[in-house]
N, C-alpha and C. Protein backbone atom coordinates (compact mmCIF):
# COMPACT_ATOMS: atom_id res chain seq x y z
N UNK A 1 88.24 296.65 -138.17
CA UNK A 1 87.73 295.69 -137.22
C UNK A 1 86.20 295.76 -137.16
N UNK A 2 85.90 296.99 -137.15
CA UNK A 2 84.27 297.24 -136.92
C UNK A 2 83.21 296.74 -138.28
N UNK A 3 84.26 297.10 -139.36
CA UNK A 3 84.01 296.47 -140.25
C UNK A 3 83.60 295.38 -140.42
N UNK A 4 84.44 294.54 -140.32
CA UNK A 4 84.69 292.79 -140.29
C UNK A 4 83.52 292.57 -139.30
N UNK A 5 83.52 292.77 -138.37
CA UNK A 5 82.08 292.68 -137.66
C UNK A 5 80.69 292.56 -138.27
N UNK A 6 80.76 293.87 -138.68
CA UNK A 6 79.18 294.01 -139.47
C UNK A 6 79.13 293.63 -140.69
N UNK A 7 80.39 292.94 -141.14
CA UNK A 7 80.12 291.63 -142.72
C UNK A 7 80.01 290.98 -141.91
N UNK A 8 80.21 290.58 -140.98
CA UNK A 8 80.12 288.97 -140.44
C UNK A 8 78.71 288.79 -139.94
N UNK A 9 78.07 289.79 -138.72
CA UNK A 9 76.68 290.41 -138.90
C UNK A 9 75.93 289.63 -139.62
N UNK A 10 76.20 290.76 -140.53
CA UNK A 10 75.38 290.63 -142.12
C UNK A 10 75.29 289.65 -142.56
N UNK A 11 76.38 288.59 -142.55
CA UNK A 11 76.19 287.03 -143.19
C UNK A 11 75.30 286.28 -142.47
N UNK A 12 75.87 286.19 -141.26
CA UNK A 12 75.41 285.48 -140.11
C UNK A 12 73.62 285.93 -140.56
N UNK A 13 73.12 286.70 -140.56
CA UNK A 13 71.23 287.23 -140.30
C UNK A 13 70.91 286.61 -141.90
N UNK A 14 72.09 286.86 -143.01
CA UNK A 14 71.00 286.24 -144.18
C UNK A 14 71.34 284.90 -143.77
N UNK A 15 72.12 284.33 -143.07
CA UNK A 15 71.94 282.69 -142.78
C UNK A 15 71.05 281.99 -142.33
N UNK A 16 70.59 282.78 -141.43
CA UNK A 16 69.32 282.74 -140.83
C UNK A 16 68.02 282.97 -141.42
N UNK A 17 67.77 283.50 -142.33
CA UNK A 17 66.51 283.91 -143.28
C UNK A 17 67.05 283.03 -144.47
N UNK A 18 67.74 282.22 -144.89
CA UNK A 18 67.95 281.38 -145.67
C UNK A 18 67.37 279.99 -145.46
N UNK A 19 66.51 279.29 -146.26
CA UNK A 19 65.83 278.07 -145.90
C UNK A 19 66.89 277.01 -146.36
N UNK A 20 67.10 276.34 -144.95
CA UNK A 20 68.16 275.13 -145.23
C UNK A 20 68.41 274.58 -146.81
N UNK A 21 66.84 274.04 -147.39
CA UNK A 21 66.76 273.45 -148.59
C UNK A 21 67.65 274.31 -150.16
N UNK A 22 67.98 275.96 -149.56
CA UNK A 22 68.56 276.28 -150.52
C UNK A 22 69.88 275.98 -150.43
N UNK A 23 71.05 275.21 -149.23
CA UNK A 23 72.24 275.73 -149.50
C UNK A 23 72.60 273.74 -150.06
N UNK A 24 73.71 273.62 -150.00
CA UNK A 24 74.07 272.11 -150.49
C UNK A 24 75.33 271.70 -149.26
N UNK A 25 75.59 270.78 -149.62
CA UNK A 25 76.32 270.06 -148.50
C UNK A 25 76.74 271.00 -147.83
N UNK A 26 78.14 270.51 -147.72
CA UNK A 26 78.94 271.03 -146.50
C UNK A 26 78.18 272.02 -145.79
N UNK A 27 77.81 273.44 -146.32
CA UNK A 27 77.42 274.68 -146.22
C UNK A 27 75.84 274.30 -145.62
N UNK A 28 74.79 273.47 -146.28
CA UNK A 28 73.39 273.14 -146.08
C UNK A 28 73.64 272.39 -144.27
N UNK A 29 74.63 271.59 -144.06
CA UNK A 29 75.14 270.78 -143.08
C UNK A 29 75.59 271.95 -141.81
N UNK A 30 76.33 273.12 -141.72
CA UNK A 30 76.99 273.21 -140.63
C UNK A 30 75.71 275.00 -140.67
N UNK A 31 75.02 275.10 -141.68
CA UNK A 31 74.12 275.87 -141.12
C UNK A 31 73.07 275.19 -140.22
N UNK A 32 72.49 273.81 -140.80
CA UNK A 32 72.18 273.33 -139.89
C UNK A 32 71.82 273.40 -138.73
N UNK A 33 73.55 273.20 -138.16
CA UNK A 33 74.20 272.83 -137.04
C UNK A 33 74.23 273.82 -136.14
N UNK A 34 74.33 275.05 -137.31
CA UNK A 34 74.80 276.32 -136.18
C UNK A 34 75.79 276.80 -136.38
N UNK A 35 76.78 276.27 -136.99
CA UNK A 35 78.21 276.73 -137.21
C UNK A 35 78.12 277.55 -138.17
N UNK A 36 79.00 278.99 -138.19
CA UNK A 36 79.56 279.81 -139.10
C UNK A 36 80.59 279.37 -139.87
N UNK A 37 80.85 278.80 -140.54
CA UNK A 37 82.49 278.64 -141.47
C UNK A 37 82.47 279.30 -142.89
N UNK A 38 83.71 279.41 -143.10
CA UNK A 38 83.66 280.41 -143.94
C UNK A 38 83.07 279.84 -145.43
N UNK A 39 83.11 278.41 -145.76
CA UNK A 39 81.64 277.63 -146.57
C UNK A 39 80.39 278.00 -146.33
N UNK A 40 80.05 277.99 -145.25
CA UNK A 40 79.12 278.25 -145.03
C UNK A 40 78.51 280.13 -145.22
N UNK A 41 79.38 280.78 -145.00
CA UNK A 41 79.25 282.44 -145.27
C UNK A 41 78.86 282.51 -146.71
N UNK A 42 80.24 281.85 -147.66
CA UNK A 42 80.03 281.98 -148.87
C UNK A 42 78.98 281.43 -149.52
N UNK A 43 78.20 280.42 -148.86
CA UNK A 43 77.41 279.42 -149.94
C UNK A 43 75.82 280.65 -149.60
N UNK A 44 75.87 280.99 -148.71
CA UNK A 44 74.79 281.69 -148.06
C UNK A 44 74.82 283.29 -149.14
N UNK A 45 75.69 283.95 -149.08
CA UNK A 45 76.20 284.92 -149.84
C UNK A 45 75.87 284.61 -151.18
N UNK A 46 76.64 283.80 -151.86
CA UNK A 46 76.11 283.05 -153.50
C UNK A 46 74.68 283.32 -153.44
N UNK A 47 73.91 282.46 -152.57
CA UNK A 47 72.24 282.31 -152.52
C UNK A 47 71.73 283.21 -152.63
N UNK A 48 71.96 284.26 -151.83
CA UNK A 48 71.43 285.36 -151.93
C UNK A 48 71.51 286.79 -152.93
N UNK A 49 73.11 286.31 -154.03
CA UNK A 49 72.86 287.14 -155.06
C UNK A 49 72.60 286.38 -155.89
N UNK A 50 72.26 284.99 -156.18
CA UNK A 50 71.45 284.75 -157.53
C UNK A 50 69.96 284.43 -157.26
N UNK A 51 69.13 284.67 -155.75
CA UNK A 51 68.02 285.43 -155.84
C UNK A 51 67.38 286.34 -156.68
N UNK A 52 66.12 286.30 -157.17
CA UNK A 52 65.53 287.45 -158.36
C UNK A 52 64.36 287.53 -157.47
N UNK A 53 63.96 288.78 -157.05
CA UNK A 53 62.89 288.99 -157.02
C UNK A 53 61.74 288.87 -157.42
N UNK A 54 60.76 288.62 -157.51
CA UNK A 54 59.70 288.39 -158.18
C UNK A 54 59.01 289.20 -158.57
N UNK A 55 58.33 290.46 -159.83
CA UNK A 55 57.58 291.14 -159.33
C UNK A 55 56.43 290.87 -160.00
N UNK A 56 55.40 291.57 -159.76
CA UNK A 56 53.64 291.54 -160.38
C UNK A 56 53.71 291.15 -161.79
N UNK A 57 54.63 291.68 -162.88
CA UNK A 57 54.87 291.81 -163.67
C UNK A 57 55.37 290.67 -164.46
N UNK A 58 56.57 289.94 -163.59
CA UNK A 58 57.19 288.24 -163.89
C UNK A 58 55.71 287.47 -163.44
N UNK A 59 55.32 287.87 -162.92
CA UNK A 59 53.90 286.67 -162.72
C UNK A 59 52.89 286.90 -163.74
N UNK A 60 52.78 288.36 -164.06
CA UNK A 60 52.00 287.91 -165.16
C UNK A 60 52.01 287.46 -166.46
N UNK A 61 53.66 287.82 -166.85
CA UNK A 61 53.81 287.13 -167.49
C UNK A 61 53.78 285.64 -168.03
N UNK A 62 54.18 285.03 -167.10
CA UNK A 62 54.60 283.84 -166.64
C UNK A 62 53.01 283.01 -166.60
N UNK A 63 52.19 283.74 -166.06
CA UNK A 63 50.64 283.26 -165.97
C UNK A 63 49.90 282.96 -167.65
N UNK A 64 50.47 284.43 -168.47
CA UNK A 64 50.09 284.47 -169.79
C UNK A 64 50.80 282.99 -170.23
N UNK A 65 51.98 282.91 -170.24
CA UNK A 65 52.69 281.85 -170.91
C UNK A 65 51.91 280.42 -170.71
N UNK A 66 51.36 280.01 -169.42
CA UNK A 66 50.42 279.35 -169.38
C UNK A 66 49.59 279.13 -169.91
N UNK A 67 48.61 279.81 -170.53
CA UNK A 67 47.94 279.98 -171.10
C UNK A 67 47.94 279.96 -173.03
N UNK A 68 49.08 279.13 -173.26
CA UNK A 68 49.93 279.29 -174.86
C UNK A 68 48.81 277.72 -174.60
N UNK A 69 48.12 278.13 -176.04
CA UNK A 69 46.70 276.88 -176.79
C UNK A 69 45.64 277.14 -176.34
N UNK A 70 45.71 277.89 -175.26
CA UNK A 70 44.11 277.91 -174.89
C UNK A 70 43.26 278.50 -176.55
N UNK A 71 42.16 278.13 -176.67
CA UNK A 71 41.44 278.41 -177.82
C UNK A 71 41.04 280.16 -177.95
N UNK A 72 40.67 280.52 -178.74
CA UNK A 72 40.20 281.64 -179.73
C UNK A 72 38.94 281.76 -179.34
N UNK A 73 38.59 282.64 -179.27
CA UNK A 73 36.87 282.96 -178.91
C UNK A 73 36.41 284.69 -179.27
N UNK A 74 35.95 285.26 -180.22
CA UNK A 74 35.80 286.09 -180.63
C UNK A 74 34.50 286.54 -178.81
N UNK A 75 35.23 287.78 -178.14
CA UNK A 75 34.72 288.25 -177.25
C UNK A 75 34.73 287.43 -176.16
N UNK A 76 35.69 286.23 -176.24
CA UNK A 76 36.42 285.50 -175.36
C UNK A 76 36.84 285.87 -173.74
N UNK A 77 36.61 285.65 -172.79
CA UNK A 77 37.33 286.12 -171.42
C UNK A 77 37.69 284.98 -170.45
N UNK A 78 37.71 283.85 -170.71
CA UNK A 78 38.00 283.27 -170.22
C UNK A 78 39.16 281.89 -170.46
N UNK A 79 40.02 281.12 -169.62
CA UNK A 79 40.52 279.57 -170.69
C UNK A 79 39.60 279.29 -170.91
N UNK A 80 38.60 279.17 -171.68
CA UNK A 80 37.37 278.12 -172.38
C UNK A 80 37.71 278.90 -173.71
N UNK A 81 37.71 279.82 -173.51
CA UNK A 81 38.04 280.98 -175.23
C UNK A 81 38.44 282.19 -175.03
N UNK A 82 39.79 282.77 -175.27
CA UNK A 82 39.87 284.32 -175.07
C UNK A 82 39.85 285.11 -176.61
N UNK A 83 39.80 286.34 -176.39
CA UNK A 83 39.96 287.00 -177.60
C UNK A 83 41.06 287.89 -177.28
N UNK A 84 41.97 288.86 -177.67
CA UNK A 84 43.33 289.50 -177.01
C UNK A 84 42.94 290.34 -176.37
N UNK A 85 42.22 291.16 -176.10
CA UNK A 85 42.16 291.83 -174.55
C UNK A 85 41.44 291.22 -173.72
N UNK A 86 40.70 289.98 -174.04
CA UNK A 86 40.30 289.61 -172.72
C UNK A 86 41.20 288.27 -172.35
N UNK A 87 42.21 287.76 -172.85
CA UNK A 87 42.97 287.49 -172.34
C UNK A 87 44.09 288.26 -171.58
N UNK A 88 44.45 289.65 -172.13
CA UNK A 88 45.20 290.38 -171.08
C UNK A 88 44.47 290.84 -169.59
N UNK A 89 42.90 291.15 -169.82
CA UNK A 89 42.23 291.79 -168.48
C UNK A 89 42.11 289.76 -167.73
N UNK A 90 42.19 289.05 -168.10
CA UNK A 90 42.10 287.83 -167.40
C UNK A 90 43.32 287.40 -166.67
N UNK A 91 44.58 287.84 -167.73
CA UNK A 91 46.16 287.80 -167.02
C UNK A 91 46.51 289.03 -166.00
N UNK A 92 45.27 289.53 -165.76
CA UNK A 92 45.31 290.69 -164.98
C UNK A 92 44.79 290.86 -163.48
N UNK A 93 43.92 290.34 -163.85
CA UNK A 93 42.76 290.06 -163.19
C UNK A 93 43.31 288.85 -161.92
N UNK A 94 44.01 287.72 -162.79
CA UNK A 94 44.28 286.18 -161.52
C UNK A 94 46.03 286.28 -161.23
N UNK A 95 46.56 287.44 -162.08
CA UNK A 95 47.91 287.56 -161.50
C UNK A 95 47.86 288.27 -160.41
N UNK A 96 48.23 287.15 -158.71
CA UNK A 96 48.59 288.02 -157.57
C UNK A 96 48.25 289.11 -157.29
N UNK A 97 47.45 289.40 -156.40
CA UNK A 97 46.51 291.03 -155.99
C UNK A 97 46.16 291.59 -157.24
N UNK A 98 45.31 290.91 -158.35
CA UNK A 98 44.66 290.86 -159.29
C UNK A 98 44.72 292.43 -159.60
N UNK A 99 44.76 292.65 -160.68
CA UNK A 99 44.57 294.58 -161.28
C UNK A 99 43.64 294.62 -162.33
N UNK A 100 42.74 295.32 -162.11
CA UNK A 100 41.61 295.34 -162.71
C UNK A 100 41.70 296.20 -164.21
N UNK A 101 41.35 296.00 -165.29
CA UNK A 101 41.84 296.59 -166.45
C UNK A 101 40.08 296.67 -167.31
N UNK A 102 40.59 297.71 -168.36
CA UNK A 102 38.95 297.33 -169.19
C UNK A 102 39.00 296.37 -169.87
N UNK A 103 37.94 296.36 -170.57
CA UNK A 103 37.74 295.24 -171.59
C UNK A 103 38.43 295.45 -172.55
N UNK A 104 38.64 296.33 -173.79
CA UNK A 104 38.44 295.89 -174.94
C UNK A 104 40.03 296.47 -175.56
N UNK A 105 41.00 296.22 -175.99
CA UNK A 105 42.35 296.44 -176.58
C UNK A 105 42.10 298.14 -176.45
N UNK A 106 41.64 299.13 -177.05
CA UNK A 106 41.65 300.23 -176.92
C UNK A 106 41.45 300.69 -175.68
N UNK A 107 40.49 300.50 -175.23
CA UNK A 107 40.46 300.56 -173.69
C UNK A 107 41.66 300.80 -172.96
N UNK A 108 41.95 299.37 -173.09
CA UNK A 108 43.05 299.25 -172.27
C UNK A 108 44.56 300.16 -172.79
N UNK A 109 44.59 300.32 -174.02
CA UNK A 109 45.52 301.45 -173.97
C UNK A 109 45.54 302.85 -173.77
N UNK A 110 44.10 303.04 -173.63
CA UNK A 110 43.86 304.35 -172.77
C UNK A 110 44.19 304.21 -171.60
N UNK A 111 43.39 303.40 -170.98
CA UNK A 111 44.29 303.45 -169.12
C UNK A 111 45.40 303.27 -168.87
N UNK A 112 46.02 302.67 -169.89
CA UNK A 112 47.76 302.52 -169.69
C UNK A 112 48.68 303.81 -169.77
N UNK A 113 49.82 303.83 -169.17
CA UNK A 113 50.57 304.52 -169.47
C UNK A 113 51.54 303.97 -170.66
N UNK A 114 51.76 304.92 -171.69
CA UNK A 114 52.70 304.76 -172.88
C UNK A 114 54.01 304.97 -172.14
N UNK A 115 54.65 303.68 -172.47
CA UNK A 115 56.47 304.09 -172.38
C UNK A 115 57.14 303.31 -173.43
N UNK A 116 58.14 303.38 -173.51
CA UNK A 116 58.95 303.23 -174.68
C UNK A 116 59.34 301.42 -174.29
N UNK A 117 59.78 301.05 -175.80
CA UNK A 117 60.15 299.47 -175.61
C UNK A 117 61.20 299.18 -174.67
N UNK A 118 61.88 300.00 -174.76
CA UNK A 118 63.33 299.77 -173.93
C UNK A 118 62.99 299.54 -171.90
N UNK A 119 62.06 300.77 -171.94
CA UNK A 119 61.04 300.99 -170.52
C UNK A 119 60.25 299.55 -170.20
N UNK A 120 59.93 298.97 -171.24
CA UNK A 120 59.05 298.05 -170.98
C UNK A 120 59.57 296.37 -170.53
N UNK A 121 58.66 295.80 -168.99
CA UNK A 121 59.19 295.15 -168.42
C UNK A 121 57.97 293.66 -168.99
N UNK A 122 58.47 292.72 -168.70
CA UNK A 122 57.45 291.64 -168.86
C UNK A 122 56.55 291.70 -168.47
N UNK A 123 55.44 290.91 -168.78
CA UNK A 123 54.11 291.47 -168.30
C UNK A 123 53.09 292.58 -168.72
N UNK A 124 53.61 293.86 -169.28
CA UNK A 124 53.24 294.98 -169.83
C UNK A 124 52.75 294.34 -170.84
N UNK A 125 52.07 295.20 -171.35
CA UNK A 125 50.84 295.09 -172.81
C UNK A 125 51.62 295.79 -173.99
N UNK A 126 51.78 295.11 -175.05
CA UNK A 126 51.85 295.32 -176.47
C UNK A 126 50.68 295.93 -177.52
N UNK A 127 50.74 297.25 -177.76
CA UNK A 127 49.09 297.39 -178.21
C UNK A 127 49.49 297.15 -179.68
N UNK A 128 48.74 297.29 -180.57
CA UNK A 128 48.77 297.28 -181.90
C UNK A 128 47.90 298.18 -182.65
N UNK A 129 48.06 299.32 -183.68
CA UNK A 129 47.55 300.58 -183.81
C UNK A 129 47.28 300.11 -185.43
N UNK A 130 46.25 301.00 -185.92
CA UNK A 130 46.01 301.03 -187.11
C UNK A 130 46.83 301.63 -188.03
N UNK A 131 47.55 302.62 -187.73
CA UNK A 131 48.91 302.89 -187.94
C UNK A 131 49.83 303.26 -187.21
N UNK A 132 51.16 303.79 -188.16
CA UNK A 132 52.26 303.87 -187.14
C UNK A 132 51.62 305.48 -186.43
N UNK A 133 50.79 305.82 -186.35
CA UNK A 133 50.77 306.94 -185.35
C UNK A 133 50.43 306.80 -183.88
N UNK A 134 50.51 306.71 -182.54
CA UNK A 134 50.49 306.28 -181.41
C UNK A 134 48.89 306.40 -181.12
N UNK A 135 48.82 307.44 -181.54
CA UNK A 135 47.30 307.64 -181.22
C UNK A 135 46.13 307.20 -182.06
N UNK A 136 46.18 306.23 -182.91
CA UNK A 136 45.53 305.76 -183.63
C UNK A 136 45.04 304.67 -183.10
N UNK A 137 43.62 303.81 -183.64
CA UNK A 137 43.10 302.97 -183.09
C UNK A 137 43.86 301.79 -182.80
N UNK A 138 43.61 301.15 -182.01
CA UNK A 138 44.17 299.96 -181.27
C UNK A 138 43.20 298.99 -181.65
N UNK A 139 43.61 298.18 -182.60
CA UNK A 139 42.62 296.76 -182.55
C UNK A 139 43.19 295.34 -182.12
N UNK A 140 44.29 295.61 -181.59
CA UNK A 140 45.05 294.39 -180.69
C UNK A 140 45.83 294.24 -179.78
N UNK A 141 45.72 293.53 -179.10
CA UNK A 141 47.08 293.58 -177.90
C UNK A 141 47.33 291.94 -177.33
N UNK A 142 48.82 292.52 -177.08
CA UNK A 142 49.57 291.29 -176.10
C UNK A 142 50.22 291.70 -175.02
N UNK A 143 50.50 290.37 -174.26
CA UNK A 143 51.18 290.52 -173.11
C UNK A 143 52.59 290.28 -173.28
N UNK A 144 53.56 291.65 -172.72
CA UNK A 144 54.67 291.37 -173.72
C UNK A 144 55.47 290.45 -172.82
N UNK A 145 56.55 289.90 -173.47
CA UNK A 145 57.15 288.68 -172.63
C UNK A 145 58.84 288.60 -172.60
N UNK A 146 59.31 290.03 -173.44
CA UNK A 146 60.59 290.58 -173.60
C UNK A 146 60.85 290.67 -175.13
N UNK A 147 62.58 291.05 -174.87
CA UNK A 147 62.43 291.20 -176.56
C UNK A 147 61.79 291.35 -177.39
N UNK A 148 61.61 290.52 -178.89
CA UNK A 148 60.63 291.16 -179.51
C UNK A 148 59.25 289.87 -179.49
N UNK A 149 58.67 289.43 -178.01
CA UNK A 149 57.85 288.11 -177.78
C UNK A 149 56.91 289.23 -177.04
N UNK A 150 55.48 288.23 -177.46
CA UNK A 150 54.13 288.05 -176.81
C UNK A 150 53.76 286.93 -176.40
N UNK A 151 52.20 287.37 -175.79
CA UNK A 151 51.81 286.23 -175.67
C UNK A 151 50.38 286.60 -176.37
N UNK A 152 49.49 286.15 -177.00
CA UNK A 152 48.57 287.02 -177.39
C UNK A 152 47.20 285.69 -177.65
N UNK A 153 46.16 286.00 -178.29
CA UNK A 153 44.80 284.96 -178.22
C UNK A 153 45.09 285.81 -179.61
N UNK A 154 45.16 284.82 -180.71
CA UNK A 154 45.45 285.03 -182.20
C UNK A 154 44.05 285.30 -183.08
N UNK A 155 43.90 283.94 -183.84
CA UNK A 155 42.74 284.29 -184.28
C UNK A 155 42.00 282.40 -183.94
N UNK A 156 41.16 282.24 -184.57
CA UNK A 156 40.47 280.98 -184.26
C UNK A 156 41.12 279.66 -184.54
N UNK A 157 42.00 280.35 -185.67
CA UNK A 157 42.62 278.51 -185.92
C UNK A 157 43.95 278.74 -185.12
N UNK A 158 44.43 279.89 -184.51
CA UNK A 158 45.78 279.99 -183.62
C UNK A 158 45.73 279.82 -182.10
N UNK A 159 44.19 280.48 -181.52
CA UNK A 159 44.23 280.50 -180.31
C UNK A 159 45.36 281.34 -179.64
N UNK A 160 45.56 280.95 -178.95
CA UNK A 160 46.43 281.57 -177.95
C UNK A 160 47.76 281.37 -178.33
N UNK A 161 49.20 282.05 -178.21
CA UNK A 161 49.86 281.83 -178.63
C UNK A 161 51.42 282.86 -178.57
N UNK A 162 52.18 282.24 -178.09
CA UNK A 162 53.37 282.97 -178.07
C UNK A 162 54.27 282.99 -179.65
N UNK A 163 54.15 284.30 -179.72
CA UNK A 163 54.68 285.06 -180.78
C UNK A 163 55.74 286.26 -181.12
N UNK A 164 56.62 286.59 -182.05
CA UNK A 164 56.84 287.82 -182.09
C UNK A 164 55.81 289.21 -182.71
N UNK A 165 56.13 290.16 -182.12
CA UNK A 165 55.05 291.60 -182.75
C UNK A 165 55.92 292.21 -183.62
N UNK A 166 56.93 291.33 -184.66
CA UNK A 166 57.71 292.60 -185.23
C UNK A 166 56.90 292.12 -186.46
N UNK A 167 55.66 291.32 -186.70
CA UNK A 167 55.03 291.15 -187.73
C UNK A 167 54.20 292.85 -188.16
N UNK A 168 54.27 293.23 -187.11
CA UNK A 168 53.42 294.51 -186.97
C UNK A 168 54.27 295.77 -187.09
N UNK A 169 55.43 295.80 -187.43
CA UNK A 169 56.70 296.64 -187.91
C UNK A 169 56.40 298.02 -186.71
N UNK A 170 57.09 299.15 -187.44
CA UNK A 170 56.31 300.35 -186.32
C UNK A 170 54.87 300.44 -185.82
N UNK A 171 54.11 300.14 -185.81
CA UNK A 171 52.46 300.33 -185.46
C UNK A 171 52.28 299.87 -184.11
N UNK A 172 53.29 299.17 -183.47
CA UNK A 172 53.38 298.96 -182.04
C UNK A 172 53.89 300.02 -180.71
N UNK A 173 52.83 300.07 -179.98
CA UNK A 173 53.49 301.34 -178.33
C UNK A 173 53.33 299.96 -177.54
N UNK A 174 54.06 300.20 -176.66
CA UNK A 174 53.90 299.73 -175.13
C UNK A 174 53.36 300.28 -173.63
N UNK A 175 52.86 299.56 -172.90
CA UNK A 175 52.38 300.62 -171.79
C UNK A 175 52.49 299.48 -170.73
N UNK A 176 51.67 300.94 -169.31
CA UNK A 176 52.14 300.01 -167.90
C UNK A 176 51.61 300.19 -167.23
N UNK A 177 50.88 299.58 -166.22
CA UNK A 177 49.89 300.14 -165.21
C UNK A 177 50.70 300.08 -163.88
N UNK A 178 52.12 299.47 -163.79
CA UNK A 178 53.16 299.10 -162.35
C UNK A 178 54.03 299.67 -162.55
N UNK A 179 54.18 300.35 -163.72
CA UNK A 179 55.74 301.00 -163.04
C UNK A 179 55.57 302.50 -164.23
């Protein structure tokens, strides 16, 4: 009994923190109104597990992806021309409570933390090494975008550009400054 209570509770308060515009008829109608029915529990319930959170990370990604044509600019930092790390410190920089990063691809994989591909969430940086040894120079990076996708500022006739990094076989780490 006490049970059934505090599911019902529980429905009832996400009904309430639910914005009308997400539910659909019947259910969009008798929340409305005020009424609990059991349409209305369920449609509210649905809503709320195919909710995704958003985090720092989906935005910056999502910001990079924007940014697919912007032009090529050798020492680039801005959309007028990026070059690949200053398109990542720029997707850094205007994604939501902005995070401040260095300039230059090596750089930035020094301040990063190294974690493994599997670890790595959207948004995170793709470095690119002179060889397959981790600690070797970094002369490129992207913003990774899952699987095996970037987003990266190519070269002058590519610009900006969503790509895969398995062109770059082992010679790729990943890193993270959020998680």
């Amino acid at each position: 009994m006490r049970r059934n209570w505090l599911a019902s509770a529980a429905v009832a308060a996400a009904a309430i923190s639910v914005p009308v515009t997400a539910l659909s008829g019947t259910a969009q109608a008798a929340t409305a109104s005020g009424q609990q029915t059991a349409a209305t529990k369920s449609a509210v319930t649905s809503s709320i597990l195919k909710r995704k959170a958003v985090t720092w990370n989906m935005v910056a990604a999502s910001l990079a992806k924007k940014l697919v044509g912007d032009p090529y600019v050798y020492g680039g930092t801005s959309p007028a021309g990026f070059d690949c790390s200053g398109l990542a410190q720029w997707v850094y920089k205007h994604a939501g409570h902005g995070k401040k990063i260095d300039r230059t691809a090596e750089d930035q994989f020094r301040q990063f933390k190294r974690i493994s591909k599997e670890a790595a969430r959207t948004g995170d940086l793709v470095f690119f090494h002179v060889t397959s040894s981790p600690g070797s120079y970094v002369y490129h990076v992207g913003v990774y975008e899952g699987g095996n996708d970037m987003v990266a500022a190519t070269t002058s006739g590519g610009g900006v550009e969503s790509q895969s990094f398995t062109w770059a076989g082992d010679t790729v780490t990943f890193g993270t400054i959020t998680h």
